[in-house]
Protein backbone atom coordinates (compact mmCIF):
# COMPACT_ATOMS: atom_id res chain seq x y z
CA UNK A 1 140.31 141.90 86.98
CA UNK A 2 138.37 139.97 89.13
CA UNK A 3 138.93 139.76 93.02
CA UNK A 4 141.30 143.12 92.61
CA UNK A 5 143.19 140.12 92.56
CA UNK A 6 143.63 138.33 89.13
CA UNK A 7 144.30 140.19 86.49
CA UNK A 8 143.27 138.96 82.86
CA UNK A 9 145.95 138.73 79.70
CA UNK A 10 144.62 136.95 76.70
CA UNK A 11 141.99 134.82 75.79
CA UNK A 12 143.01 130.90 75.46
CA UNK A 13 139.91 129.20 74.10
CA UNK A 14 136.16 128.80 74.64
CA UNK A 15 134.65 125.86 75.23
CA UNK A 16 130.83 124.70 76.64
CA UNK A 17 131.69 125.96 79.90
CA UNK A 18 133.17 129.06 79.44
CA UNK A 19 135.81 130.88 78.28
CA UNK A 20 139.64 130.10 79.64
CA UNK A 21 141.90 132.87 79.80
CA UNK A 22 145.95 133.16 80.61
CA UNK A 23 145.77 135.43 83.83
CA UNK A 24 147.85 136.83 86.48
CA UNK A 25 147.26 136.61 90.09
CA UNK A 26 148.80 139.56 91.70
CA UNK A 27 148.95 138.61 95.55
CA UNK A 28 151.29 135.44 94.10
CA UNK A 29 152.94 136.92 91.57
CA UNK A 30 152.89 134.16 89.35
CA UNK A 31 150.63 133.27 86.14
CA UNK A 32 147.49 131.08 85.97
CA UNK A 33 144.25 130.00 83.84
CA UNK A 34 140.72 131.75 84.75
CA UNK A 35 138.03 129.70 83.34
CA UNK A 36 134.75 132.16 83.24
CA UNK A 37 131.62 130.15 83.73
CA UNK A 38 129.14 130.53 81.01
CA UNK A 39 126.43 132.95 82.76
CA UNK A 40 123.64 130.51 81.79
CA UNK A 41 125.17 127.40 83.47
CA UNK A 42 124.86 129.70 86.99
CA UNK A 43 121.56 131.27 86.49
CA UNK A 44 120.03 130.97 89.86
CA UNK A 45 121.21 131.25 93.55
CA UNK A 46 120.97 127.54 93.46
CA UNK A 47 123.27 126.97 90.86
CA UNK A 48 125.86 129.62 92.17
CA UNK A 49 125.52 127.44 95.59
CA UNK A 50 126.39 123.96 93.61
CA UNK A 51 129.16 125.24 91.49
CA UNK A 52 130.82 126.65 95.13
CA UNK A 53 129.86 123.39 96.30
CA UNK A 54 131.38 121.29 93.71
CA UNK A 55 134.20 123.54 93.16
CA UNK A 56 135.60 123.16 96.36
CA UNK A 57 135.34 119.65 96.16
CA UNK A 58 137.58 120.00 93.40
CA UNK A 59 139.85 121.66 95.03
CA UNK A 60 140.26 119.33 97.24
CA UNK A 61 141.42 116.94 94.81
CA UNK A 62 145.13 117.07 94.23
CA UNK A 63 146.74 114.42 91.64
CA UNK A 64 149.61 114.76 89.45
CA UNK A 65 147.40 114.02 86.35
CA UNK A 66 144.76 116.46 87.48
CA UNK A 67 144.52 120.39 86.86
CA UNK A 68 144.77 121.56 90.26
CA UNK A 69 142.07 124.43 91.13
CA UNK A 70 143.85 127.27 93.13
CA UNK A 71 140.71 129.37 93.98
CA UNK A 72 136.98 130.32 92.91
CA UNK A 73 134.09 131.88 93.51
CA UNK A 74 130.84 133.72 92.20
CA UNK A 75 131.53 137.08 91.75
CA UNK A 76 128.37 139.50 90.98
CA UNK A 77 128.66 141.16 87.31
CA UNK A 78 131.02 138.57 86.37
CA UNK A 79 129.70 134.88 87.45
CA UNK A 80 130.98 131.72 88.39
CA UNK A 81 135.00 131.71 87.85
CA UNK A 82 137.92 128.98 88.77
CA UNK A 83 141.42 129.69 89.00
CA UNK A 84 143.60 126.89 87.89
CA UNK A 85 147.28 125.87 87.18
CA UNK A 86 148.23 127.63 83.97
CA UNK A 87 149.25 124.53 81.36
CA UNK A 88 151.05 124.64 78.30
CA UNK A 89 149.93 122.22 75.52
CA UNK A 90 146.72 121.21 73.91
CA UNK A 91 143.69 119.07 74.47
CA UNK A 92 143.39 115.30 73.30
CA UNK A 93 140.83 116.60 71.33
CA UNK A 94 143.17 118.91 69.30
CA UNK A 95 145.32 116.51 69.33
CA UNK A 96 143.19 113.68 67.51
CA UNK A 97 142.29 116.50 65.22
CA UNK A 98 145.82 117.06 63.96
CA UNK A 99 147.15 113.58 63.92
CA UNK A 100 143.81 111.81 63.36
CA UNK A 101 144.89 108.67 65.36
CA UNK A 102 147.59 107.88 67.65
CA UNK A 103 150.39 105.30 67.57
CA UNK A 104 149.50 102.46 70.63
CA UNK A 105 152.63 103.85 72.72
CA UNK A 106 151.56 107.34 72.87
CA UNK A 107 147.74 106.73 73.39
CA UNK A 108 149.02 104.01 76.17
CA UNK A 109 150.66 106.87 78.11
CA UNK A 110 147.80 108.90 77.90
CA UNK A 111 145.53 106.37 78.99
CA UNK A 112 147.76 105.54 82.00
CA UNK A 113 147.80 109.19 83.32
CA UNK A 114 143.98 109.50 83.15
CA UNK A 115 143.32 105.82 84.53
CA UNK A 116 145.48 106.73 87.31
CA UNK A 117 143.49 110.13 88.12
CA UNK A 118 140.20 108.37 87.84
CA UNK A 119 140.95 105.26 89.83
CA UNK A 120 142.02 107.49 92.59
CA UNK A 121 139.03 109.47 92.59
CA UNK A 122 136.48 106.44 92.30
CA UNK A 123 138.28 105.86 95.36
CA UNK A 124 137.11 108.61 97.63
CA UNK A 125 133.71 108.02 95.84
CA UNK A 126 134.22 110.98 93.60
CA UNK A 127 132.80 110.57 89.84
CA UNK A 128 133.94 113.10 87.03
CA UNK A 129 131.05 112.47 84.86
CA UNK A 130 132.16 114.16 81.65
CA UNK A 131 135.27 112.54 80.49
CA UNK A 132 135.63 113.05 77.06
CA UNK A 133 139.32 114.37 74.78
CA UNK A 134 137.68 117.99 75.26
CA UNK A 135 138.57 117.07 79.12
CA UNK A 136 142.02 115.84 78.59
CA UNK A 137 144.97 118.01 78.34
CA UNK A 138 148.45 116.81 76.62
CA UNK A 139 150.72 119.52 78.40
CA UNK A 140 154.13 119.90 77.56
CA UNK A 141 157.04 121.07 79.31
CA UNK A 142 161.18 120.64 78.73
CA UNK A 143 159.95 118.49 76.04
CA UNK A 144 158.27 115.89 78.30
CA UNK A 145 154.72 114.97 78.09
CA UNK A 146 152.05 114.64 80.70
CA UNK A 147 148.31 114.62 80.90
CA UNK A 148 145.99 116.51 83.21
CA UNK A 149 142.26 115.78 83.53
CA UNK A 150 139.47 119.35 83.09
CA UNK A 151 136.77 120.15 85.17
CA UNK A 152 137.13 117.37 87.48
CA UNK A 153 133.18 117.12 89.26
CA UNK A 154 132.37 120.87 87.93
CA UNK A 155 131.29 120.46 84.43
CA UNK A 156 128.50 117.88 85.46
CA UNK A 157 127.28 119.47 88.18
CA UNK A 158 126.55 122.78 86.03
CA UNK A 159 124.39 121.16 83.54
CA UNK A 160 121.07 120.45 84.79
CA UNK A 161 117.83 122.68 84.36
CA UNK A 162 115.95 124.65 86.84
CA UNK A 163 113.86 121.15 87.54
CA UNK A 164 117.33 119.52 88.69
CA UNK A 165 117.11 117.34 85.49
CA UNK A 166 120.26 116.73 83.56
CA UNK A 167 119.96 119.00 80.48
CA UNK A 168 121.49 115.63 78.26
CA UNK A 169 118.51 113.46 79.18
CA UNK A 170 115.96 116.53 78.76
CA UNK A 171 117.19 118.20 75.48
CA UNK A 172 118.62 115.24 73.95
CA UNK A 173 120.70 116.81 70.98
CA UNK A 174 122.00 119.98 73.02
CA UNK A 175 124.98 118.35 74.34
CA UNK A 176 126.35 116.20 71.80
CA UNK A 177 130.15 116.15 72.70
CA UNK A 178 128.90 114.79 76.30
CA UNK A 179 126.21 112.37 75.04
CA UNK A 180 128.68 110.29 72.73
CA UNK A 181 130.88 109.56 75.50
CA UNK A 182 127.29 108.35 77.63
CA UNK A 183 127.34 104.94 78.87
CA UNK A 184 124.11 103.22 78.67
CA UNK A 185 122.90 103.38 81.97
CA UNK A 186 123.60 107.09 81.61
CA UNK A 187 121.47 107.58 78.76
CA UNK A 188 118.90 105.31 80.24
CA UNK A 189 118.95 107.76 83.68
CA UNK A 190 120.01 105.35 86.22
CA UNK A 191 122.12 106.53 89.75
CA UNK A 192 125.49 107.72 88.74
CA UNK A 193 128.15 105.11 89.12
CA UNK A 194 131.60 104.62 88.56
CA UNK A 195 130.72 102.37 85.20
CA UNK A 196 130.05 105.77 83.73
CA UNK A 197 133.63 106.76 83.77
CA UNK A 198 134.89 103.40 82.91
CA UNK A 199 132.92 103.53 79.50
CA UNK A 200 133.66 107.02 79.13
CA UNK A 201 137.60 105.61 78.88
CA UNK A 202 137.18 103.24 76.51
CA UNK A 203 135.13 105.37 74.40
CA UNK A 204 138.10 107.58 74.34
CA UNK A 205 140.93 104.82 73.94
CA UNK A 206 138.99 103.56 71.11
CA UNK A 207 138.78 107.04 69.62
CA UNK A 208 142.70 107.06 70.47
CA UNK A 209 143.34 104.05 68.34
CA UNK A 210 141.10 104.22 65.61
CA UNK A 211 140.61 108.09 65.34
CA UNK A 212 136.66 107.99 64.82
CA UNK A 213 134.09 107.35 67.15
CA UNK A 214 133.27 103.72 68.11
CA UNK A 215 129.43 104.13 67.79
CA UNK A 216 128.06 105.68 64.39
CA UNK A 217 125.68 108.16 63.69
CA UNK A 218 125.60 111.97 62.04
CA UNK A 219 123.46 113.06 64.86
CA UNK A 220 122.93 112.89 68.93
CA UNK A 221 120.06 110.61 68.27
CA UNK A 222 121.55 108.23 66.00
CA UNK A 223 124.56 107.95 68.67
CA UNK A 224 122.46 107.33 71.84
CA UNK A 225 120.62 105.11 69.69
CA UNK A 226 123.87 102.87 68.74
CA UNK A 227 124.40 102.87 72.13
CA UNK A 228 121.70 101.86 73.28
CA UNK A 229 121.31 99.01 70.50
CA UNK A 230 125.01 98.02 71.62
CA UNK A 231 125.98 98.83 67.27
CA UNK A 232 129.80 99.08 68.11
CA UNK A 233 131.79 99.65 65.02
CA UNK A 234 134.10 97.07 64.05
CA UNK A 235 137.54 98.15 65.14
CA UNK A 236 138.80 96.54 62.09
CA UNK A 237 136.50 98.56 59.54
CA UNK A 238 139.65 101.90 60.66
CA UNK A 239 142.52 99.41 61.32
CA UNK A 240 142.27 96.57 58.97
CA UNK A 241 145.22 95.34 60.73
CA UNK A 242 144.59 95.59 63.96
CA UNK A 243 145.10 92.30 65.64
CA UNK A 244 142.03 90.03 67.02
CA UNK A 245 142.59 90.91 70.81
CA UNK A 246 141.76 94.60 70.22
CA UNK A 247 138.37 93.90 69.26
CA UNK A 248 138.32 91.45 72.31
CA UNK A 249 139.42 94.51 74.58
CA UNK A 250 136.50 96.82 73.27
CA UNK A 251 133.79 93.88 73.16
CA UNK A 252 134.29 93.84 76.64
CA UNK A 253 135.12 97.16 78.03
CA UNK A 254 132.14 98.39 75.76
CA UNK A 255 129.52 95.68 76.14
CA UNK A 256 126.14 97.29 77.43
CA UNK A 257 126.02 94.95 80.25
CA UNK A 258 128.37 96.95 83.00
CA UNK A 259 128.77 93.63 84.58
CA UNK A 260 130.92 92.17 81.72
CA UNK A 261 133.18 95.08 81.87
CA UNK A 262 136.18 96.13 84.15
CA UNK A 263 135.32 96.67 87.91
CA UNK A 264 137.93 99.85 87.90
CA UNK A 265 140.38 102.40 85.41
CA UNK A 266 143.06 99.78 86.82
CA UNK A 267 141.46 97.17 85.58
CA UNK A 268 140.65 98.55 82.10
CA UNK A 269 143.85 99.58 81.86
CA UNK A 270 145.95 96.39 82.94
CA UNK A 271 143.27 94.79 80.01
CA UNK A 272 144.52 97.43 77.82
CA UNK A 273 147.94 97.09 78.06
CA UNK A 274 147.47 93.28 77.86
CA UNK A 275 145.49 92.98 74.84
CA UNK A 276 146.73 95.89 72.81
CA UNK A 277 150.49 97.35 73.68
C-alpha cells in the first residue's frame, strides 16, 4: 500500500514512466490506476518538487477526454506516484499494433476527442508536450468508445537532467518514442509553444491513416534528421489510393515552417475533417 490508503492489485503495464497498476483506494471504496514514477525520473529534491508541481497542475485539469488525476505525492521508499481514474481499454498504440491502420471514421473520432482536450488546454496556456499513441487511451465501456489523453504536463516535466536540460536534446537516441513525434522547433530547442502539440497531432493522424510513421529512418538520428530536412513520406507510397487532398492536409499540417500550419487542434481538425472524412 501506499498512503495506508491505496492498496495495490495487479500490475497493468510498464511504460517510460513507470509502472501502472489496478489499485484500490480504501477511504473511497472504489477502484483506481497507481502509476509508480520510475525512481530515476525523481532523483533529487528538485525533481520530487516539479513532479508535485506539475502534478497538481494536472489535477487541476478536468476534461472529458482527459484521465483525471485523483491524488499524488512523493512518498519516501516508494517515489513519485499519481492516482488516476481506473480505464478499461487499450492505448492507440496497441491499437495501431493490432489493426495496423485505421479506417478514416474511427481515426476521425479519435482525433476529435484529443483535439478537443488539447485545444482546451492551449487555452489556459497549458502544453502537454509528449503526445504520442503511447499517450492516448481507446477506453471502452457498454460497448461505446472514448478517448482519454496520459500524463497530461507530467511526463515532460520529468525528463530533464540534473543541468535542467531536456534529456531528448542531450542524449539524442534515449528517447526515441518522444523524439519521432518532435516538431522541428523542438528538436532545434526553441521556447515551448503550442506548434509542438499541433505537429505532435498530425504526426499521429498520419500514423492513424497510414499505419507507419510519416518521417523514415531505423534510428532516432535518421528521424530527427527527416525532420529536420522536412523528408515527409509520401502518403501515397502506404495508401496508393488515398485521394490528392490527404497529401494536401499533411503538406500543410507538417510543413517545417509552423507558420504554414494550423493556428490551433480546432483548426487542424476542421482541415482534417475537410480534406480527408
Amino acid at each position: 500500500m501506499v498512503s495506508s490508503r491505496y492498496r495495490f492489485e495487479r500490475r497493468l503495464g510498464k511504460g517510460g514512466m513507470g509502472i501502472v497498476y489496478e489499485s484500490y483506494d480504501t477511504e473511497l471504496q472504489r477502484n483506481i490506476a497507481i502509476k509508480l514514477i520510475h525512481p530515476s525520473l525523481t532523483y533529487s529534491a528538485e525533481a520530487a518538487s516539479r513532479f508535485k508541481r506539475e502534478a497538481r497542475i494536472a489535477a487541476s485539469f478536468t476534461h472529458p477526454n482527459v484521465v483525471a488525476v485523483h491524488d499524488f505525492d512523493v512518498e519516501e521508499g516508494r517515489g513519485a506516484y499519481l492516482v488516476m481514474e481506473l480505464l478499461s481499454g487499450s492505448t492507440l498504440r496497441q491499437e495501431l499494433k493490432k489493426h495496423h491502420r485505421l479506417p478514416v471514421s474511427r481515426a476521425s473520432g479519435i482525433l476529435t476527442g484529443v483535439c478537443a482536450a488539447v485545444d482546451a488546454a492551449h487555452r489556459r496556456k497549458f502544453l502537454h508536450r509528449d503526445l504520442k499513441p503511447e499517450n492516448i487511451f481507446v477506453a471502452s465501456s457498454e460497448g461505446m468508445e472514448s478517448v482519454k489523453i496520459l500524463d497530461f504536463g507530467v511526463a515532460k516535466s520529468l525528463i530533464q537532467s540534473p543541468e535542467g536540460r531536456d534529456a531528448n536534446q542531450t542524449e539524442p537516441g534515449r528517447l526515441v518514442g518522444t523524439l519521432k513525434y518532435m516538431s522541428p522547433e523542438e528538436l532545434q530547442g526553441e521556447r515551448p509553444d503550442i506548434s509542438w502539440d499541433l505537429w505532435a497531432l498530425a504526426v499521429i493522424a498520419y500514423e492513424m491513416l497510414a499505419g507507419m510513421h510519416p518521417f523514415p529512418g531505423s534510428s532516432s538520428a535518421e528521424v530527427r534528421n527527416a525532420i529536420l530536412d522536412g523528408r515527409m513520406t509520401a502518403l501515397s507510397e502506404h495508401l496508393p489510393d488515398a485521394p490528392a487532398d490527404w497529401q494536401n492536409f499533411f503538406d500543410t499540417a507538417l510543413a517545417f515552417d509552423p507558420a504554414l500550419r494550423p493556428k490551433s487542434a480546432n483548426q487542424l481538425l476542421k482541415d482534417f475533417k475537410q480534406r480527408i472524412v
